[in-house]
Protein backbone atom coordinates (compact mmCIF):
# COMPACT_ATOMS: atom_id res chain seq x y z
CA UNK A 1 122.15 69.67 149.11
CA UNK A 2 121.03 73.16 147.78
CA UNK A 3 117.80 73.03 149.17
CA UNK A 4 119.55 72.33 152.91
CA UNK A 5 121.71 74.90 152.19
CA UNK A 6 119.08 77.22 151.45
CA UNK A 7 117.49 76.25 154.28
CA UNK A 8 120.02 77.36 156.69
CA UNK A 9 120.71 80.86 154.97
CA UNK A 10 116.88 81.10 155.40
CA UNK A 11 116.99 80.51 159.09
CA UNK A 12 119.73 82.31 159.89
CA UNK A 13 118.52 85.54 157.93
CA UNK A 14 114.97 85.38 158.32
CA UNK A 15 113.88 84.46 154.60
CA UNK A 16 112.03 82.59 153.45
CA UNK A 17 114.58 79.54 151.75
CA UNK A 18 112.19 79.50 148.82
CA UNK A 19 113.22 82.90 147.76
CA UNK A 20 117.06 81.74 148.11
CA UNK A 21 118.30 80.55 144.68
CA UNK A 22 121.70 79.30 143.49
CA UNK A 23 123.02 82.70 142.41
CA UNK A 24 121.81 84.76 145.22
CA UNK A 25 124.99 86.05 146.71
CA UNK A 26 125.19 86.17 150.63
CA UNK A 27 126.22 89.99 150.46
CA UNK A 28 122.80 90.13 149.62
CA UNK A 29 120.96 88.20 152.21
CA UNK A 30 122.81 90.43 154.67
CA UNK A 31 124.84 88.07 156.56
CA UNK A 32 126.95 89.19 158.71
CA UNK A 33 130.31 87.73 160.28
CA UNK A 34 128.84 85.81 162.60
CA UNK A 35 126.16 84.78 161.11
CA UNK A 36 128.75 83.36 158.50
CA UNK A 37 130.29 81.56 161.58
CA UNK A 38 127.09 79.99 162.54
CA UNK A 39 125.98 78.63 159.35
CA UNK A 40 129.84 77.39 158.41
CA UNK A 41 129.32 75.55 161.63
CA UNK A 42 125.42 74.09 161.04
CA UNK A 43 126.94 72.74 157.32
CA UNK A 44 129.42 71.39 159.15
CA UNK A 45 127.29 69.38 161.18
CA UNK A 46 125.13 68.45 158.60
CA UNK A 47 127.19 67.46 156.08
CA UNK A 48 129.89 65.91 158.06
CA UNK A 49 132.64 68.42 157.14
CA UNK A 50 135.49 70.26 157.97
CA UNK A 51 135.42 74.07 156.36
CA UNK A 52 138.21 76.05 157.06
CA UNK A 53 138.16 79.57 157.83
CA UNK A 54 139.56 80.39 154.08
CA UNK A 55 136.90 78.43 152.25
CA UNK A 56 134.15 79.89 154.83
CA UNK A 57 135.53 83.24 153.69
CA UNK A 58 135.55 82.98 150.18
CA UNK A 59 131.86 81.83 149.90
CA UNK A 60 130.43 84.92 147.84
CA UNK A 61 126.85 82.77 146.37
CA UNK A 62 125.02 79.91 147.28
CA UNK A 63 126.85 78.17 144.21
CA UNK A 64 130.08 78.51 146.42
CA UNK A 65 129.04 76.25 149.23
CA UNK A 66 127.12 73.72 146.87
CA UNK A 67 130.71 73.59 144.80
CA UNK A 68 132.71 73.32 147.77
CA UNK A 69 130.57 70.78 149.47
CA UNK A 70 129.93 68.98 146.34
CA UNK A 71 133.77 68.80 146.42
CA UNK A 72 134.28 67.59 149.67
CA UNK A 73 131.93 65.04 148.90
CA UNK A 74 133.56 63.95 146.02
CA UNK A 75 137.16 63.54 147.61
CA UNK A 76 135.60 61.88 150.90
CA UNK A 77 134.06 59.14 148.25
CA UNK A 78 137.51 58.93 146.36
CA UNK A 79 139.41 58.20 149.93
CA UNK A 80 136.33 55.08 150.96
């Protein structure tokens, strides 16, 4: 999951995802607003979630998304 993650960032930024680690915070990477949009929306698709505007918002690291995925996860296994 981290590694897809990482992936995206990289794309969307122009980095190399190999130099994107758990704590790197997305301040940092220089994403911008809508480049927050678009890669809210590619984890969507990927991971088969909804993320509302809130949680999108509140990411701050890459250890955000992996939690809150990880989380969604979780419940969407609890609910099968």
């Amino acid at each position: 999951m981290e590694e897809e993650i990482c992936r995206i960032l990289g794309a969307i930024v122009g980095k190399d995802p190999e130099r994107i680690e758990r704590n790197t915070s997305l301040a940092e990477l220089g994403l911008d607003s809508v480049q927050r949009l678009e890669m809210v929306m590619e984890l969507e698709e990927l991971f088969d979630v909804v993320i509302s505007d809130e949680e999108g918002e509140d990411f701050v690291t890459v250890a955000d998304i992996v939690a809150c995925l990880a989380e969604k996860e979780n419940n969407r296994q609890e609910v099968e």
